[in-house]
Protein backbone atom coordinates (compact mmCIF):
# COMPACT_ATOMS: atom_id res chain seq x y z
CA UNK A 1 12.21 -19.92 -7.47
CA UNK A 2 10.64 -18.81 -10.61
CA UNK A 3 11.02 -15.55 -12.13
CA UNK A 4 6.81 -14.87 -12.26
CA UNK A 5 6.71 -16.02 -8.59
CA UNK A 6 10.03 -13.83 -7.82
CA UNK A 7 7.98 -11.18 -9.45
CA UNK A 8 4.76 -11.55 -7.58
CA UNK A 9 6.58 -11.74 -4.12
CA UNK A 10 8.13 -8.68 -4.45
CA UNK A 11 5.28 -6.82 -5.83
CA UNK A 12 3.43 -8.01 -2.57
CA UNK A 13 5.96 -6.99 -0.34
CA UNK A 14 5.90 -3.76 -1.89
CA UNK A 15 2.45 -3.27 -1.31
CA UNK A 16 2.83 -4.53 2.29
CA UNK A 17 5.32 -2.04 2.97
CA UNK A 18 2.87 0.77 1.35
CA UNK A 19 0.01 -0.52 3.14
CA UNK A 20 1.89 -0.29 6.45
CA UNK A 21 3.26 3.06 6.42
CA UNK A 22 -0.33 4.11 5.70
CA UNK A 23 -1.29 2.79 8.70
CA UNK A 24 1.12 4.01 10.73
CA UNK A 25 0.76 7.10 8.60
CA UNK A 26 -3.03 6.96 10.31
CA UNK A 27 -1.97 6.07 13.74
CA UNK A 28 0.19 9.19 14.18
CA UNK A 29 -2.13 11.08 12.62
CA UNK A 30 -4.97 10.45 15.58
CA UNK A 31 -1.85 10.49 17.98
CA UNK A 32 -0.27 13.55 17.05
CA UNK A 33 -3.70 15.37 16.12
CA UNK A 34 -3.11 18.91 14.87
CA UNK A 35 0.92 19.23 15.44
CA UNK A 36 1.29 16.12 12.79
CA UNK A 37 2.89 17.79 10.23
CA UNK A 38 5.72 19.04 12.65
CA UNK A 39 6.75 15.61 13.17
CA UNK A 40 9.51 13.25 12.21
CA UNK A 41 8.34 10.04 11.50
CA UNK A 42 5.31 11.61 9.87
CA UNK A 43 7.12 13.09 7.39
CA UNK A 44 8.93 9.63 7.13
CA UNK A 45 5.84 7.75 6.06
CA UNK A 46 4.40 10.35 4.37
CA UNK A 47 7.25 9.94 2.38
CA UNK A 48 6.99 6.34 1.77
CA UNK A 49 3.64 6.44 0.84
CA UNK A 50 3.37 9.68 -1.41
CA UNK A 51 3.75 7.32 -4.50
CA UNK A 52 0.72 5.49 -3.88
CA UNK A 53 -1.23 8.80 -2.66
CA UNK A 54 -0.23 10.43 -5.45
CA UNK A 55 -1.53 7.62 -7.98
CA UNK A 56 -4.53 6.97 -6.41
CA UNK A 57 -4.98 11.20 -6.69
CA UNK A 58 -4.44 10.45 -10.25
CA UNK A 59 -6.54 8.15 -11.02
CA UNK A 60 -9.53 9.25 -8.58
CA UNK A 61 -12.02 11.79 -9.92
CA UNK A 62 -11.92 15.80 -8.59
CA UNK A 63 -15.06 14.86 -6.82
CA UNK A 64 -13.57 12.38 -4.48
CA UNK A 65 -11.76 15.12 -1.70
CA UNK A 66 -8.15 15.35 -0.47
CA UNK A 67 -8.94 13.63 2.69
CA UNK A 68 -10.07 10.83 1.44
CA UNK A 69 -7.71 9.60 -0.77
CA UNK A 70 -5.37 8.19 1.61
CA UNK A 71 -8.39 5.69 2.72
CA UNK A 72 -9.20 4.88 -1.28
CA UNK A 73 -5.42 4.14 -1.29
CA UNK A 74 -5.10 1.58 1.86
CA UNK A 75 -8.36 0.25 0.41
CA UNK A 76 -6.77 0.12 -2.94
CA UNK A 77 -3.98 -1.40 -1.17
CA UNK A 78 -5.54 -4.27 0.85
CA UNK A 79 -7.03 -5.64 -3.01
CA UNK A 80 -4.39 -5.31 -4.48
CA UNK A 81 -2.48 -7.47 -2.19
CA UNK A 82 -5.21 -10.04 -1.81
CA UNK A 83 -5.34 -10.22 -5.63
CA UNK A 84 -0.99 -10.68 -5.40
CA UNK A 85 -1.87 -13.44 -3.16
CA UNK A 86 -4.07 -15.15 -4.97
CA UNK A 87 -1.64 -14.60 -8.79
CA UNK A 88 1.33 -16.33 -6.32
CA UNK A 89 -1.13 -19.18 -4.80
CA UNK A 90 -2.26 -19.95 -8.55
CA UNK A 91 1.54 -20.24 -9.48
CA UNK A 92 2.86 -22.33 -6.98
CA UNK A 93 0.45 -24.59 -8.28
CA UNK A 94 1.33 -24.10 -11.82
CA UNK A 95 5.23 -24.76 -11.11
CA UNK A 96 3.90 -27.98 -8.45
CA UNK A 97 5.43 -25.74 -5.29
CA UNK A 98 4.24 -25.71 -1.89
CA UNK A 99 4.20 -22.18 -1.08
């Protein structure tokens, strides 16, 4: 395998992973409603995905509030990773693979 298509795999597997734990992230928020910060696994993803949140914070303007940002980020997210997929279907192509 190429080293650019090595590259691009992981990078989208990264941002597969991120993009998951956000959901999940989501799921146990509506689940666990107001207790959510007491538990385990929703420390766990936050964890995972305080990187991205954290960027996307960054990067956002003040105007844009704290609860939002986790949405911007899956949103953020789900581009990015279509945009991955389209870099790695452009260079199988380029190196004649059939990805």
């Amino acid at each position: 395998m190429p080293p650019d298509l090595l590259l691009v795999s992981i990078l989208r597997t990264l941002v597969e992973v991120a993009g998951f734990a956000l959901l999940g992230q989501g799921a146990l928020a509506v689940l666990a409603g107001k207790h959510r910060e007491g538990n385990l696994f929703y420390k766990l993803l936050q964890t995972v995905t305080r990187p991205v949140v954290r960027g996307v914070r960054y990067i956002t303007p003040r105007v844009v509030i704290d609860a939002h940002i986790p949405f911007l980020a899956f949103f953020l997210l789900f581009w990015l990773w279509i945009a991955l997929a389209a870099a790695k279907r452009y260079l199988c192509a380029a190196h004649g693979l059939q990805c």
